[in-house]
Protein backbone atom coordinates (compact mmCIF):
# COMPACT_ATOMS: atom_id res chain seq x y z
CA UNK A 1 -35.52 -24.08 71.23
CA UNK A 2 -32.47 -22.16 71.10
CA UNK A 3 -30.50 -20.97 74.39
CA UNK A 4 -27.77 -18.84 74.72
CA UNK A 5 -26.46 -18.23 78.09
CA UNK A 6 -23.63 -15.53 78.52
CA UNK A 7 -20.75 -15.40 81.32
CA UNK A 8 -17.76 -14.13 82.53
CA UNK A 9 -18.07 -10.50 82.50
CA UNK A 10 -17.07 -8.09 85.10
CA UNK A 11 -14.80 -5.09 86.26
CA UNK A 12 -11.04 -5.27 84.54
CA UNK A 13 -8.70 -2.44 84.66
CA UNK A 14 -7.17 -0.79 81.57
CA UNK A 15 -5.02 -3.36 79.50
CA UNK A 16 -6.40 -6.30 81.25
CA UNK A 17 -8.15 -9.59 79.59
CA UNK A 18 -11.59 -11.10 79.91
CA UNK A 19 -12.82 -14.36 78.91
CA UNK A 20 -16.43 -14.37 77.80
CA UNK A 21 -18.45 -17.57 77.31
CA UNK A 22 -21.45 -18.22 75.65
CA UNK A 23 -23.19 -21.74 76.14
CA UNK A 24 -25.30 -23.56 74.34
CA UNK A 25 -26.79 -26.77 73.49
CA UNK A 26 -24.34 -29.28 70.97
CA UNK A 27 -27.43 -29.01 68.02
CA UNK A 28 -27.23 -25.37 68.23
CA UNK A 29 -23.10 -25.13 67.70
CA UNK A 30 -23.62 -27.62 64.86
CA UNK A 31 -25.78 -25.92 63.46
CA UNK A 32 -26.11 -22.03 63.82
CA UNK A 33 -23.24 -18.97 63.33
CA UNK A 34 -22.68 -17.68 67.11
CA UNK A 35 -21.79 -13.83 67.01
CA UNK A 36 -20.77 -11.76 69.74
CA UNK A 37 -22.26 -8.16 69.90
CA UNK A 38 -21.77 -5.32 72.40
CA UNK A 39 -23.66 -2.48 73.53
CA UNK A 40 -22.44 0.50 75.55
CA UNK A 41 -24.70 3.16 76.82
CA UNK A 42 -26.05 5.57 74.91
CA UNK A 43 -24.66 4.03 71.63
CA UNK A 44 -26.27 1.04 69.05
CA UNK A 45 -25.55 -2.53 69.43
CA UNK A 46 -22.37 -2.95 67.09
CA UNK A 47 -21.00 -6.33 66.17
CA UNK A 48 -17.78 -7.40 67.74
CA UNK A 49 -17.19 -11.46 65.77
CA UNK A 50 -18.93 -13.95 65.22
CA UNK A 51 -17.84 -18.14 64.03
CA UNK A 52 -19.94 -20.03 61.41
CA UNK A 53 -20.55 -23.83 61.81
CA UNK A 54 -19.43 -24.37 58.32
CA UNK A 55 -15.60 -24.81 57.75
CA UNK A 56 -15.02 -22.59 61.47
CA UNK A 57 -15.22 -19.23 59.41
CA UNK A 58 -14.78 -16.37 62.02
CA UNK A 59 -15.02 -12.58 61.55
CA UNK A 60 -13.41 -10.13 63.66
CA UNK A 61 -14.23 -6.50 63.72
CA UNK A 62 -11.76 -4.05 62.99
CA UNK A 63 -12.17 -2.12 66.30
CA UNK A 64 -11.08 -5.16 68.20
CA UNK A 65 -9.02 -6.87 65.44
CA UNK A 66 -5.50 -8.26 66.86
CA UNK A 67 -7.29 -7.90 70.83
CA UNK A 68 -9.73 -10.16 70.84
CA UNK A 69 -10.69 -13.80 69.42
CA UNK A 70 -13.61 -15.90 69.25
CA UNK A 71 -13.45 -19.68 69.11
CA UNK A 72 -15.22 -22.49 69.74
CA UNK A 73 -14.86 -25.22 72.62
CA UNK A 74 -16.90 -28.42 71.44
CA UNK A 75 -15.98 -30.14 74.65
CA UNK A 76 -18.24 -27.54 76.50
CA UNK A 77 -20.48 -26.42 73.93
CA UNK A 78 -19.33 -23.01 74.39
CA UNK A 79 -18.47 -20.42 72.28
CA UNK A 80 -15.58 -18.15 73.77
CA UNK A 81 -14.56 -14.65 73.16
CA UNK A 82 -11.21 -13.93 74.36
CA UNK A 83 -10.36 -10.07 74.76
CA UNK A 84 -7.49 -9.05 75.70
CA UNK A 85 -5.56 -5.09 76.61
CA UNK A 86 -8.96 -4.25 77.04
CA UNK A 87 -9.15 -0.35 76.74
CA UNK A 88 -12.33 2.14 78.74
CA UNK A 89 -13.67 2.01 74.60
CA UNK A 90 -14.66 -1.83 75.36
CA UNK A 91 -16.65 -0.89 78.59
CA UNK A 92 -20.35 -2.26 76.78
CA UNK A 93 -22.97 -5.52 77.64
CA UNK A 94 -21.59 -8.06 75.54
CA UNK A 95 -24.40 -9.92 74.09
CA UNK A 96 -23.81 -13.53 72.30
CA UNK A 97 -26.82 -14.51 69.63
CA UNK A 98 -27.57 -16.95 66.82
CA UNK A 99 -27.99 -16.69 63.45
CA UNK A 100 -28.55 -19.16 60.10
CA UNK A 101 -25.03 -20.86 59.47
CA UNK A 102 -24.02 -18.73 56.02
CA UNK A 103 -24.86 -15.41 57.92
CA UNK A 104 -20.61 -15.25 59.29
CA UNK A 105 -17.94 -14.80 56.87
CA UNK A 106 -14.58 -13.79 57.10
CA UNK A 107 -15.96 -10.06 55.94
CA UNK A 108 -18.52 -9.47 58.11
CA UNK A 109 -21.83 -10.14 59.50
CA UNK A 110 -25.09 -8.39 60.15
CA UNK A 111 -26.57 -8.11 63.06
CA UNK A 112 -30.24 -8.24 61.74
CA UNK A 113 -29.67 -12.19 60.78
CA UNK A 114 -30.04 -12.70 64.23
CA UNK A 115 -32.69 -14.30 65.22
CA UNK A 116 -31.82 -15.89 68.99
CA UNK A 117 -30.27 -13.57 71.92
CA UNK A 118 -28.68 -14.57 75.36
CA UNK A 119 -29.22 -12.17 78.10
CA UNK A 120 -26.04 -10.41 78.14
CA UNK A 121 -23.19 -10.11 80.22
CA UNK A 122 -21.77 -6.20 81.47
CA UNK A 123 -17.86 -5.43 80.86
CA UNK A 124 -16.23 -2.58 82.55
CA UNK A 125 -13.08 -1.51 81.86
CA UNK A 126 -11.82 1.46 84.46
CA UNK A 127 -9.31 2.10 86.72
């Protein structure tokens, strides 16, 4: 049984950082891509990055590219996204979900691969 279980979202003001965690068990890490996805209202889930468990691959989206990072904390068995000068644009529920471990690369993923979903955690970004 897969879990994912999101934190660390919340209200942030304009250029402000957010840590977002997403925990799981130590078999899941080892063996399943982790990708972050957000959602804001109105709009389609869109991918944000995701990490493989093969060789730590990671794929950043170009909206967020140079703002935020994903990587991996095997101590905790979580899977962070760091975002930083968060902008009103980022304001979404951040959703972390699992997928088979050669559905990451460093171009891209698809959100279809999918197959395991936390619950989501809400960011707002607003002054």
């Amino acid at each position: 049984q897969v879990q994912l279980v999101e934190s660390g979202g919340g209200l942030v003001q304009p250029g402000g950082s957010l840590r977002l965690s997403c925990a799981a068990s130590k078999a899941t890490l080892d063996y399943y891509a982790i990708g972050w996805f957000r959602q804001a209202p109105g709009k389609e889930r869109e991918v944000v990055s995701c990490i493989s468990s093969r060789h730590d691959t990671r794929y950043v989206s170009d909206s967020v590219k140079g703002r935020f990072t994903i990587f991996r904390d095997n101590v905790t068995n979580t899977v962070h996204l760091q975002m930083n000068s968060l902008n009103p644009e980022d304001t979404a529920v951040y959703y972390c979900a699992a997928a088979g471990p050669y559905y990451c690369s460093s171009r891209g993923t698809r959100r279809r691969e999918y197959d395991y979903w936390g619950q989501g955690t809400e960011v707002t970004v607003s002054s």
